[in-house]
C-alpha atoms as a PDB file:
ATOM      1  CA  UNK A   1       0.000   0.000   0.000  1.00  0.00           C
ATOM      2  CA  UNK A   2       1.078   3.553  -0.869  1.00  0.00           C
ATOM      3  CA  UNK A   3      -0.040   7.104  -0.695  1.00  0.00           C
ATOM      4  CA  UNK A   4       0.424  10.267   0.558  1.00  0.00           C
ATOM      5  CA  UNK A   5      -0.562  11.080   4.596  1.00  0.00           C
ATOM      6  CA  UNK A   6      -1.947  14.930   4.777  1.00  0.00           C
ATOM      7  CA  UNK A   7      -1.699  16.804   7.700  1.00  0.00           C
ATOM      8  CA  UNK A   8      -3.767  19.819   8.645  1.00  0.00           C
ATOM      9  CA  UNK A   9      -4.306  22.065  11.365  1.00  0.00           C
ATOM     10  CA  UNK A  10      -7.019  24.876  12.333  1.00  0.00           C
ATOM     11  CA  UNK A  11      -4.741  27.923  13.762  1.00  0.00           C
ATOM     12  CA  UNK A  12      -4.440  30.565  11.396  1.00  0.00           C
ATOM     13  CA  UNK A  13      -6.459  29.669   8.320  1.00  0.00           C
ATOM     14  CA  UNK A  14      -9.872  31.492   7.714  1.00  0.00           C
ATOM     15  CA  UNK A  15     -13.116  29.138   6.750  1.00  0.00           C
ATOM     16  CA  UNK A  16     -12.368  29.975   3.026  1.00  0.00           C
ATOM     17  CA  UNK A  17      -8.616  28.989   3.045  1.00  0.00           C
ATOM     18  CA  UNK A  18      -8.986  25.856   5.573  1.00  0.00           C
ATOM     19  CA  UNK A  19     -12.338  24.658   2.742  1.00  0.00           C
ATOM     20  CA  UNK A  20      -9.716  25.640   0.115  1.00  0.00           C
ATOM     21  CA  UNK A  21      -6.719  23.829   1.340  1.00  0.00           C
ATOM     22  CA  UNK A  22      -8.471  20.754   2.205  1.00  0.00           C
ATOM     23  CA  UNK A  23     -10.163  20.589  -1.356  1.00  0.00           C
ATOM     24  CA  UNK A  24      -6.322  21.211  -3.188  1.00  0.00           C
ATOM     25  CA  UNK A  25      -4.871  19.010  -1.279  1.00  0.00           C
ATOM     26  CA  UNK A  26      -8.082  15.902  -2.213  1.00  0.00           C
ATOM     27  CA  UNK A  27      -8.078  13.736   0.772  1.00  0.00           C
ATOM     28  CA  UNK A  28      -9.826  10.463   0.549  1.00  0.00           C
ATOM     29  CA  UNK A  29     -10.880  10.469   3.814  1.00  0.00           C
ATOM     30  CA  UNK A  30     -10.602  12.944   6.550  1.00  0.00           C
ATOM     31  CA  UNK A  31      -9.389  11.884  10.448  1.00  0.00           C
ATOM     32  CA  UNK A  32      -9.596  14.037  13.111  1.00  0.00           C
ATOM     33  CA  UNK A  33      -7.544  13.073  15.766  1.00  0.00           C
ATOM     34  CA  UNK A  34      -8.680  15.627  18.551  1.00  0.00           C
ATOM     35  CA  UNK A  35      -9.774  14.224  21.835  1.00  0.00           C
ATOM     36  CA  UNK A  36     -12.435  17.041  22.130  1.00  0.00           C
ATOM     37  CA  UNK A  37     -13.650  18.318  18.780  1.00  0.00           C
ATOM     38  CA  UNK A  38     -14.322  22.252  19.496  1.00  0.00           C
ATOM     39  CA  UNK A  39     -12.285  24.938  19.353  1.00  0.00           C
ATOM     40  CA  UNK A  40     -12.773  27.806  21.351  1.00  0.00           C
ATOM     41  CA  UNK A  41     -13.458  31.658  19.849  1.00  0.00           C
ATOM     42  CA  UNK A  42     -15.719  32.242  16.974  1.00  0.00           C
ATOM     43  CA  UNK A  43     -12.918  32.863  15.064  1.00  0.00           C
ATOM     44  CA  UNK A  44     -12.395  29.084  14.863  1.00  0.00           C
ATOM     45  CA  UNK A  45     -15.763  27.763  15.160  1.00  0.00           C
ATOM     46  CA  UNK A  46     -16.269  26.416  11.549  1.00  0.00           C
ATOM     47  CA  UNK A  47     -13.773  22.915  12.787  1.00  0.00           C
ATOM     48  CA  UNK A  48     -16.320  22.279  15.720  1.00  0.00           C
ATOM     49  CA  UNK A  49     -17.002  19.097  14.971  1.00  0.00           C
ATOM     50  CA  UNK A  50     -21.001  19.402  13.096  1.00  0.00           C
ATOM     51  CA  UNK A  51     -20.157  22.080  11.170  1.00  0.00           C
ATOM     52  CA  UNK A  52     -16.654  20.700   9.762  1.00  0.00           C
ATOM     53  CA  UNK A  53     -18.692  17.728   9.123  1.00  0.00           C
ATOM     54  CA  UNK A  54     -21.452  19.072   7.177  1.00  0.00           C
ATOM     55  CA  UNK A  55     -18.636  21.003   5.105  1.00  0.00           C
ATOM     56  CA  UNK A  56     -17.122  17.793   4.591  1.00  0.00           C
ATOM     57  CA  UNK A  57     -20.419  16.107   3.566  1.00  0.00           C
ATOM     58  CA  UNK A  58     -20.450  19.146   0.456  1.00  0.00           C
ATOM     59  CA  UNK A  59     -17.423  18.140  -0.848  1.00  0.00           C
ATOM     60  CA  UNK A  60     -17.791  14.487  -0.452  1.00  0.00           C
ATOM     61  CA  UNK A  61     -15.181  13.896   1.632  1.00  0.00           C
ATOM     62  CA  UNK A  62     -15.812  11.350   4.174  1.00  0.00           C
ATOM     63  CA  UNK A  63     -15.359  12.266   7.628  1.00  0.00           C
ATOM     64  CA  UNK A  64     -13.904   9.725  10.466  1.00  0.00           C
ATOM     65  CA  UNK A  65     -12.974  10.197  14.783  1.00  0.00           C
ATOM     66  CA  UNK A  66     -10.240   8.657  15.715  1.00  0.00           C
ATOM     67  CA  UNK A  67     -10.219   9.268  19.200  1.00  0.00           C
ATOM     68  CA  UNK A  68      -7.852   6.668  19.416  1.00  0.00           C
ATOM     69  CA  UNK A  69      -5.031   8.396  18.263  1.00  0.00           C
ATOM     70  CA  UNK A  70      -6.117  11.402  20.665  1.00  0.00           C
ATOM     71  CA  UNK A  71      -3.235  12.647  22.786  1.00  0.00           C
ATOM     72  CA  UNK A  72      -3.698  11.833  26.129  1.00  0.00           C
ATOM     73  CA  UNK A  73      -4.905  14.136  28.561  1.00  0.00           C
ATOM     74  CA  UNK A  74      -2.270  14.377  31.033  1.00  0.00           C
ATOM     75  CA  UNK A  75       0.348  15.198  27.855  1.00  0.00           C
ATOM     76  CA  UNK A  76      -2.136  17.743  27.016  1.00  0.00           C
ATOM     77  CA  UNK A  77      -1.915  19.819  30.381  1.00  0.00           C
ATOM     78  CA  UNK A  78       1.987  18.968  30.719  1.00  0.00           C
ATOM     79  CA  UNK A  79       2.348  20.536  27.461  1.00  0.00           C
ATOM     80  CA  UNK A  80      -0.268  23.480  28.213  1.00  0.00           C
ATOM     81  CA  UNK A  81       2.137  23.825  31.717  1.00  0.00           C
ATOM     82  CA  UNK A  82       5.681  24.204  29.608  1.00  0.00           C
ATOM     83  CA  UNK A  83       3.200  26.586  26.994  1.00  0.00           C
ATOM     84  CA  UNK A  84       2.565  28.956  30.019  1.00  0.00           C
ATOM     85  CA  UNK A  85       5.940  28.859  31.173  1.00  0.00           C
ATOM     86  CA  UNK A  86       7.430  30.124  28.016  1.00  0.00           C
ATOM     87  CA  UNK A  87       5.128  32.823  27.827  1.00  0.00           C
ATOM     88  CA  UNK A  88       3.411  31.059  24.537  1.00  0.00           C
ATOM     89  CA  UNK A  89       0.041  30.672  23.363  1.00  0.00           C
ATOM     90  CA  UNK A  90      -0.903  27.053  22.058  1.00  0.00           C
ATOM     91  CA  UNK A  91      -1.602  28.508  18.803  1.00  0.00           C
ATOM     92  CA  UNK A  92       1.756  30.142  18.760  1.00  0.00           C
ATOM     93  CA  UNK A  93       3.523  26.918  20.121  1.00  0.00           C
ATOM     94  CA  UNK A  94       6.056  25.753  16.778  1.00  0.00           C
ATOM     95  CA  UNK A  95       7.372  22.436  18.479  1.00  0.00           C
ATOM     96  CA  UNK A  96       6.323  19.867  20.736  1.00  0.00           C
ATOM     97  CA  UNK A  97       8.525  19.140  23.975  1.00  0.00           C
ATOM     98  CA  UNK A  98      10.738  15.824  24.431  1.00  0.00           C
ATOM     99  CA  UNK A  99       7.971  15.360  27.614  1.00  0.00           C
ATOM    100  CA  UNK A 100       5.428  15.747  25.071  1.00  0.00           C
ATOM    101  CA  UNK A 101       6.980  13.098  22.335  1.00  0.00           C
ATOM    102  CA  UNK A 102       8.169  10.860  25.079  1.00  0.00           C
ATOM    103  CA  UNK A 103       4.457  10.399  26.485  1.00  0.00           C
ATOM    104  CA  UNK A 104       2.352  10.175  23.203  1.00  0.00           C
ATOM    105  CA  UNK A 105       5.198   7.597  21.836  1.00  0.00           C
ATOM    106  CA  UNK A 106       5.051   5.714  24.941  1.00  0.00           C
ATOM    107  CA  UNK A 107       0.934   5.317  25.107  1.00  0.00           C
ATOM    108  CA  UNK A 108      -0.125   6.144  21.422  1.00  0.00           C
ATOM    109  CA  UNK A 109       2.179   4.972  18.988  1.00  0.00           C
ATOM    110  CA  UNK A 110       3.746   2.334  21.030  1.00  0.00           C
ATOM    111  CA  UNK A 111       1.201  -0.475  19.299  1.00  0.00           C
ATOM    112  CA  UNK A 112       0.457   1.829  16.429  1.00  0.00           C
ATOM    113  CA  UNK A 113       0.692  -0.196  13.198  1.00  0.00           C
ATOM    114  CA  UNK A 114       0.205   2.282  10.147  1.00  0.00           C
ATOM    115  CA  UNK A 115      -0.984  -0.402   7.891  1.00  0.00           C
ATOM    116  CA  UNK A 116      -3.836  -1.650  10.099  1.00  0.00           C
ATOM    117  CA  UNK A 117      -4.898   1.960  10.680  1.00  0.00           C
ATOM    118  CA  UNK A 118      -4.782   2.652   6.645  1.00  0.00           C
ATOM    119  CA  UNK A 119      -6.674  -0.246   6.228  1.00  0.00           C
ATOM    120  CA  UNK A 120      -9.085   0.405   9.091  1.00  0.00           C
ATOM    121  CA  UNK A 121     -10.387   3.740   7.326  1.00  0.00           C
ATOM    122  CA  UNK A 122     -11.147   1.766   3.876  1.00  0.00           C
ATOM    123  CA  UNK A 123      -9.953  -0.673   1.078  1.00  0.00           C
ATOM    124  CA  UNK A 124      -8.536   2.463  -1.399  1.00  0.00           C
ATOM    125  CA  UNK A 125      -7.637   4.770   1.078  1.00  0.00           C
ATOM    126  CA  UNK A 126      -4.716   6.434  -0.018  1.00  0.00           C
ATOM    127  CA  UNK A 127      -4.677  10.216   1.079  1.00  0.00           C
ATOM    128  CA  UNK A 128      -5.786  10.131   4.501  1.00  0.00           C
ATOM    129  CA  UNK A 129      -5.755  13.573   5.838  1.00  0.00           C
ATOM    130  CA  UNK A 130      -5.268  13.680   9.924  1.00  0.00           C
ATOM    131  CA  UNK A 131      -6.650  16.857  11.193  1.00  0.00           C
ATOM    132  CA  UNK A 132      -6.330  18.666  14.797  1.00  0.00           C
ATOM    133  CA  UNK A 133      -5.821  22.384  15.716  1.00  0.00           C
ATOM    134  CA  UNK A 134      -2.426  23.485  15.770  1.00  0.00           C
ATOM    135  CA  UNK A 135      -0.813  25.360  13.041  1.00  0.00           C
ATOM    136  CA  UNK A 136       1.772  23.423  12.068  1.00  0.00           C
ATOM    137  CA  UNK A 137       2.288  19.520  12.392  1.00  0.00           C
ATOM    138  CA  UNK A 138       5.551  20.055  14.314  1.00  0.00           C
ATOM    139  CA  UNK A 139       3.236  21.241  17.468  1.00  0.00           C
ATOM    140  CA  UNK A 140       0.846  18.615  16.970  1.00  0.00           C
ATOM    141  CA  UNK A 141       0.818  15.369  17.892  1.00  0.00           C
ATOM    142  CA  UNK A 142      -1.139  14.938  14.060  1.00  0.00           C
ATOM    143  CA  UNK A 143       2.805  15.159  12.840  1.00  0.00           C
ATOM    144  CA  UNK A 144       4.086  12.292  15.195  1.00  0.00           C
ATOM    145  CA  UNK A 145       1.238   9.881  13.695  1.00  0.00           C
ATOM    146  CA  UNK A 146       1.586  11.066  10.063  1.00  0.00           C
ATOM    147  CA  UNK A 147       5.673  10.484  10.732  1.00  0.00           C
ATOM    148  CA  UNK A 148       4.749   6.810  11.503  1.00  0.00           C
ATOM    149  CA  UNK A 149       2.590   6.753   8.058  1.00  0.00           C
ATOM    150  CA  UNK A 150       5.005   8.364   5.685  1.00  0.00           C
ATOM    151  CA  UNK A 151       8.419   5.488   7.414  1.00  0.00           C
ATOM    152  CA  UNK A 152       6.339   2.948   5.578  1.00  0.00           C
ATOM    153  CA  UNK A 153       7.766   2.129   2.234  1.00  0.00           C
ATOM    154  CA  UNK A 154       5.906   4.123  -0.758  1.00  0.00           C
ATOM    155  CA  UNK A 155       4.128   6.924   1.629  1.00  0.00           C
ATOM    156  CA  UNK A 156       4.436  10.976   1.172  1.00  0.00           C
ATOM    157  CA  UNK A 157       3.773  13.056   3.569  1.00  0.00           C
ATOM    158  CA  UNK A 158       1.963  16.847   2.697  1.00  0.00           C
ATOM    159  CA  UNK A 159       1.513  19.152   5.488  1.00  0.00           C
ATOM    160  CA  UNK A 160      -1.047  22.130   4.790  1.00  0.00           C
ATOM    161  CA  UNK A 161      -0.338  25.493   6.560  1.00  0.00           C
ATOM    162  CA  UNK A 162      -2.442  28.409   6.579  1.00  0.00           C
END
């Protein structure tokens, strides 16, 4: 199996330039990997999860939850912690800690098996696009699971930025 993994985030693009990025790029399938699936300030509030759906639905791009590959909570408010203490916002945040890696690594993609989990979202899946908020896949734990995908032989991996 081979393809090309997408990654995309919420921070920074408008609801015409996410709908626009997501349609140039053509995803087969569209994960979102969030644990909750709202984002807070109207700004943001066309990637709550019904109305990110429903624009989905108009481009006929199927929508899927992972929840599975969800960071866990405690990385979250570690990560939220070392945020504060560098005087960043999350949506300013442009890498993930070593705590941060270490944790998702050890209870995410310890048993993660990128074939199974191509295979899991259909038979001719082969531009999966793994969605969460941040702006760039280097602060999201979206870029350590689309890292896994693209080390198998024959995958690409694209990461859309506002």
């Amino acid at each position: 199996m081979a393809g090309c993994v997408i990654t995309c985030g919420v921070y920074g693009f408008t609801p015409e330039a996410f709908a626009a990025a997501v349609r140039a790029a053509q995803p087969d399938v569209f994960v979102d990997i969030r644990r909750r699936r709202g984002v807070r300030g109207s700004e943001y509030a066309f990637a709550n999860s019904q109305r990110l759906q429903d624009l989905l639905a108009g481009y006929d791009i199927p929508y899927v939850h992972r929840i599975d590959l969800a960071a866990p909570e405690t990385a979250i408010k570690r990560e939220g912690e070392l945020d504060r203490q560098r005087g960043i916002a999350r949506h300013d945040r442009e890498a993930l800690s070593p705590e941060f890696i270490a944790e998702f690594t050890s209870t995410v993609l310890h048993e993660f098996d990128a074939d199974a989990f191509i295979t899991s979202l259909g038979d001719s899946v082969q531009r999966p696009l793994l969605f969460c908020v941040e702006r760039t896949a280097a602060a999201c734990h979206r870029g350590l699971v689309a890292e896994a995908i693209a080390d198998q032989p024959g995958w690409e991996r694209l990461d859309l930025q506002p």
